[in-house]
C-alpha atoms as a PDB file:
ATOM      1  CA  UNK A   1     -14.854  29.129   8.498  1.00  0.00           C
ATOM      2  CA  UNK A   2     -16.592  27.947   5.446  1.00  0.00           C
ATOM      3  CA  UNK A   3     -14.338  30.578   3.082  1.00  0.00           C
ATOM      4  CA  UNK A   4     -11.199  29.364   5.078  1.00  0.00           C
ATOM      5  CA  UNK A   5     -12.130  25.182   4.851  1.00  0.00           C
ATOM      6  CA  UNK A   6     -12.741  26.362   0.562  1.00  0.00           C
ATOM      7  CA  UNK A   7      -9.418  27.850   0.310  1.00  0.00           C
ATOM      8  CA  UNK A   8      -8.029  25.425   1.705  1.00  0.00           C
ATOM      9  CA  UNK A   9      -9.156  22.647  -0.311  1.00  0.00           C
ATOM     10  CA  UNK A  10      -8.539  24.920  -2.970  1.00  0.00           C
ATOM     11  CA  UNK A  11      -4.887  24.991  -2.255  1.00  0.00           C
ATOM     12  CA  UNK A  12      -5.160  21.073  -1.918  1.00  0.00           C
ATOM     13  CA  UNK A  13      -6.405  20.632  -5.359  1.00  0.00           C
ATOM     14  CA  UNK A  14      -3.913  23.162  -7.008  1.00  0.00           C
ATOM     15  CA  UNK A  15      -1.257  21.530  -5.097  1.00  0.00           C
ATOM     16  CA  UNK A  16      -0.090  24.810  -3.860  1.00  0.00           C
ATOM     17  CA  UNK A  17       1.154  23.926  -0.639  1.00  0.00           C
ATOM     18  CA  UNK A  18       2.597  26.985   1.328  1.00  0.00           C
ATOM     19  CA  UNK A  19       5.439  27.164   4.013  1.00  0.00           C
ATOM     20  CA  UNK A  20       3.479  26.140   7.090  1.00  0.00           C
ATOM     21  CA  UNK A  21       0.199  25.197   5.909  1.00  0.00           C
ATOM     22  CA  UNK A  22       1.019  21.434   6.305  1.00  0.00           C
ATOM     23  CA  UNK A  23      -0.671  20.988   9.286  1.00  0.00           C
ATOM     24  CA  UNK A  24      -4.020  23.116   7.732  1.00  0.00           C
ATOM     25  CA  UNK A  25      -3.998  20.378   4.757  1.00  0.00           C
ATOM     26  CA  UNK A  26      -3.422  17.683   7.330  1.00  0.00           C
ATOM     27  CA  UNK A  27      -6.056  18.719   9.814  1.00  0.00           C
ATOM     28  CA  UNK A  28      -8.545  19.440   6.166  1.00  0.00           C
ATOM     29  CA  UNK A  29      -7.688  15.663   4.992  1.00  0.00           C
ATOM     30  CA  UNK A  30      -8.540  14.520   8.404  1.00  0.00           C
ATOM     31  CA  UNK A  31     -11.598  16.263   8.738  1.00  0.00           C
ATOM     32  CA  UNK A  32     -12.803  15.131   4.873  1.00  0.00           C
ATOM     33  CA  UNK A  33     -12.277  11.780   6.282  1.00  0.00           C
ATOM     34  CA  UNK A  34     -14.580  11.707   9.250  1.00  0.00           C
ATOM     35  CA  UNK A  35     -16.965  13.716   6.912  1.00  0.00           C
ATOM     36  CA  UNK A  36     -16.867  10.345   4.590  1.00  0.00           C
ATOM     37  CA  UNK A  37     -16.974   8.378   7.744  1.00  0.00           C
ATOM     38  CA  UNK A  38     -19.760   9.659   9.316  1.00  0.00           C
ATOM     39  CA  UNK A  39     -21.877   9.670   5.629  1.00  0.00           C
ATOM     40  CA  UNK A  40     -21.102   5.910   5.550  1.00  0.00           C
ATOM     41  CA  UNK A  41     -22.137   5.367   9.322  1.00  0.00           C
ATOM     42  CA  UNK A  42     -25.515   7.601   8.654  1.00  0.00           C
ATOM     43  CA  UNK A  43     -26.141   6.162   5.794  1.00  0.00           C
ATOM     44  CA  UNK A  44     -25.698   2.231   7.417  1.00  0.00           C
ATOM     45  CA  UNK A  45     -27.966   3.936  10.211  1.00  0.00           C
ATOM     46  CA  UNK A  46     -30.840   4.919   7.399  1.00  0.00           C
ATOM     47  CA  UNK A  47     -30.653   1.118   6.151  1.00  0.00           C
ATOM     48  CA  UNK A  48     -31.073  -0.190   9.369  1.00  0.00           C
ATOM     49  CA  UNK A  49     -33.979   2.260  10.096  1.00  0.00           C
ATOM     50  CA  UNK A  50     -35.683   1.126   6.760  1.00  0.00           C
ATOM     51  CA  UNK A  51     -35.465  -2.530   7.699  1.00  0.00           C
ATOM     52  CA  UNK A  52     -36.585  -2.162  11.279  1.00  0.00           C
ATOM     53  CA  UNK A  53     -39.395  -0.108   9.870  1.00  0.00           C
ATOM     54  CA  UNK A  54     -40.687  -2.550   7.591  1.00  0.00           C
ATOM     55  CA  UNK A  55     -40.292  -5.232   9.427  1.00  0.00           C
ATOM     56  CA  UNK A  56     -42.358  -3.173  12.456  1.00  0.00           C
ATOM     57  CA  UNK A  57     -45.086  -2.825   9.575  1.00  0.00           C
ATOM     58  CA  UNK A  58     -45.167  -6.808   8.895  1.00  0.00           C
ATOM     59  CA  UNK A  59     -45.103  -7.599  12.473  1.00  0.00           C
ATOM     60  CA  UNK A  60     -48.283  -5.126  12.592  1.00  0.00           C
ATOM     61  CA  UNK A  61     -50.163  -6.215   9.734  1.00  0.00           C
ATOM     62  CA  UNK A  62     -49.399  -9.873  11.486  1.00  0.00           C
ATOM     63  CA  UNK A  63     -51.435  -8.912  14.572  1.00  0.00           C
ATOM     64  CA  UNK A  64     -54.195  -7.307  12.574  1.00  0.00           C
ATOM     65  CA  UNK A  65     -54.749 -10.527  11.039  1.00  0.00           C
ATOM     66  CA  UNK A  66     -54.502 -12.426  13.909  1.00  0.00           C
ATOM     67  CA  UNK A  67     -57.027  -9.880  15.806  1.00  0.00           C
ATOM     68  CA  UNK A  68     -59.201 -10.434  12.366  1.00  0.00           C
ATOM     69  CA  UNK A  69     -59.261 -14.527  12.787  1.00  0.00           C
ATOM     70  CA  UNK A  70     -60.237 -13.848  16.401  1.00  0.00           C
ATOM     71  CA  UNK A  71     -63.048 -11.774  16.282  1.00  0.00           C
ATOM     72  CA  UNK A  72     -64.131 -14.080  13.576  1.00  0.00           C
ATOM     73  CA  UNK A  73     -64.085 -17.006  15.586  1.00  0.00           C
ATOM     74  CA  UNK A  74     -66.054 -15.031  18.393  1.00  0.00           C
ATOM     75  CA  UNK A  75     -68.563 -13.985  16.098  1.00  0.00           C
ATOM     76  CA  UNK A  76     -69.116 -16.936  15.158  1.00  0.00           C
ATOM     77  CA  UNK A  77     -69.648 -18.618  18.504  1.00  0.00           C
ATOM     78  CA  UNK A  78     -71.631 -15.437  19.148  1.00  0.00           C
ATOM     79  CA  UNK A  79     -74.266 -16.220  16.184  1.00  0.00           C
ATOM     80  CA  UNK A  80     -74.070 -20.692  16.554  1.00  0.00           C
ATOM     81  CA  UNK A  81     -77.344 -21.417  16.953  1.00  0.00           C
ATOM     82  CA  UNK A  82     -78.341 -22.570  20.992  1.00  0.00           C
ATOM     83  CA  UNK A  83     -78.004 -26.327  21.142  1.00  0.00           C
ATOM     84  CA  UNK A  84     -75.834 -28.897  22.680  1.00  0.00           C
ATOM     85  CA  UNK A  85     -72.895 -27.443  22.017  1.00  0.00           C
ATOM     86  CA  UNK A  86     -70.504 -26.353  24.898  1.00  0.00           C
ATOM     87  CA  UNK A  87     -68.755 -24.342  23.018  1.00  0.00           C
ATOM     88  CA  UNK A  88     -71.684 -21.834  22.565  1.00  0.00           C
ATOM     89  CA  UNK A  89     -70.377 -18.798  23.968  1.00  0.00           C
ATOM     90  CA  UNK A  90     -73.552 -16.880  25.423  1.00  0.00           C
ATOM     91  CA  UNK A  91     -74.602 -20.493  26.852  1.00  0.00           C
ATOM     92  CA  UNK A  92     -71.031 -20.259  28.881  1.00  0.00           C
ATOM     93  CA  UNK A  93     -71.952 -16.914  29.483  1.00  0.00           C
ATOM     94  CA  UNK A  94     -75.259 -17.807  31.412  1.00  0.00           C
ATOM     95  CA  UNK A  95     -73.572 -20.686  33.188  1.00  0.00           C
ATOM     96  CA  UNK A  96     -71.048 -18.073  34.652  1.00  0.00           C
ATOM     97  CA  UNK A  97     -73.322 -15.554  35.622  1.00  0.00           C
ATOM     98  CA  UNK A  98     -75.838 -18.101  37.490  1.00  0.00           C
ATOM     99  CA  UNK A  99     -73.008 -19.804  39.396  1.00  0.00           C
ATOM    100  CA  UNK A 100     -71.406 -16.148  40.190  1.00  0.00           C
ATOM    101  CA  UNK A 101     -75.161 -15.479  41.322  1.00  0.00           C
ATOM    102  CA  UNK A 102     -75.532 -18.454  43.353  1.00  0.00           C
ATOM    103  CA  UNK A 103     -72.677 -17.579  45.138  1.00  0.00           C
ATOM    104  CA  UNK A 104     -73.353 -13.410  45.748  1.00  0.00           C
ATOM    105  CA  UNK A 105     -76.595 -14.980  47.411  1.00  0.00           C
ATOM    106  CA  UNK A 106     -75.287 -17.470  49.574  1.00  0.00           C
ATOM    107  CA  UNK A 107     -72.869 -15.265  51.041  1.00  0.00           C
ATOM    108  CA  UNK A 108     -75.686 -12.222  51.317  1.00  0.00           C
ATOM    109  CA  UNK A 109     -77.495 -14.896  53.098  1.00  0.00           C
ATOM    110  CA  UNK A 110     -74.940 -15.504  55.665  1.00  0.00           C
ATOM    111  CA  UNK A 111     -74.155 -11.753  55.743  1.00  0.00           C
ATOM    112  CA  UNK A 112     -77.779 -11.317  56.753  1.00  0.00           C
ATOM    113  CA  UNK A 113     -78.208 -14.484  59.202  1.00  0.00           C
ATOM    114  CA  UNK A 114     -75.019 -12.993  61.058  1.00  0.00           C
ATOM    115  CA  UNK A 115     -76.855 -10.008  61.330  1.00  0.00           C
ATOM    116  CA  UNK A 116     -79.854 -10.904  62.698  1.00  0.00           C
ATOM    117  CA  UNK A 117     -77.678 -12.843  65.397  1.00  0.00           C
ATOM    118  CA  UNK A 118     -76.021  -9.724  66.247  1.00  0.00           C
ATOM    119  CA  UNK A 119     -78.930  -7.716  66.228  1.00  0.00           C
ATOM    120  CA  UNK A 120     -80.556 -10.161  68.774  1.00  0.00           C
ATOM    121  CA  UNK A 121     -77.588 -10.008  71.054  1.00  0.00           C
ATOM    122  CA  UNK A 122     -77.385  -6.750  70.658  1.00  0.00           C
ATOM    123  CA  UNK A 123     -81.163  -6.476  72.652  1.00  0.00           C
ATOM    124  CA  UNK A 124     -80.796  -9.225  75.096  1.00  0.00           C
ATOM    125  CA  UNK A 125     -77.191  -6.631  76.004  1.00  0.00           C
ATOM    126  CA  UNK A 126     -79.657  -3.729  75.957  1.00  0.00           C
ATOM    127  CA  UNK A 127     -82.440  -5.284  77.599  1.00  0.00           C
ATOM    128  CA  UNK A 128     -80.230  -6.446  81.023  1.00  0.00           C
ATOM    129  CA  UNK A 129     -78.713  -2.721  81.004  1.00  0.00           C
ATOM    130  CA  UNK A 130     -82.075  -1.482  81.660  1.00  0.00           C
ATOM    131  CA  UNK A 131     -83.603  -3.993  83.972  1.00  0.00           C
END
């Protein structure tokens, strides 16, 4: 195929056209031209690749500096020193956990009050089976 599509242009060039090769050079002119077409489309396609990649980079290096400022601002409410501050992180912290706390033992509490209720009417129901 490759020998034929050479001759071919071969002929092209030399301007030798033969007695019924007419529609070979047409079909070879028509094929060079989607060839050309398709280079410009891939090579549109690799510019548009290049830009999307470097703007995918920027974006990136964007949220690595944004990730940066962050854990810089939680380090630093990390290591303020305990005062008055609300903002103090670990103090927030504490506050969470005691409330959270305060609430797991209310409700165990409860859980075991019910319990006890149900394990005393649970006797006096055993107690007049057997009498």
């Amino acid at each position: 195929m490759k020998l034929r599509v050479d001759g071919l242009e071969a002929c092209d060039r030399l301007g030798d056209a033969t007695p019924g090769a007419g529609g070979e050079l047409g079909l070879l002119r028509e094929i060079n031209e989607r060839a050309k077409r398709l280079e410009t489309q891939l090579a549109a396609i690799k510019a548009e690749t290049a830009m999307a990649r470097t703007e995918t980079i920027e974006q990136f290096a964007a949220v690595d500096v944004e990730i940066a400022a962050i854990r810089r601002e939680i380090n630093a409410h990390l290591t303020a020193p305990a005062g008055d501050d609300e903002d103090y992180i670990p103090t927030q912290i504490a506050d969470e956990f005691a409330s959270v706390r305060a609430e797991i033992a209310q409700e165990f509490n409860a859980l075991r009050s019910e319990l006890l209720d149900l394990s005393i009417k649970l006797d006096r129901l055993l107690k007049k089976d057997y009498m």
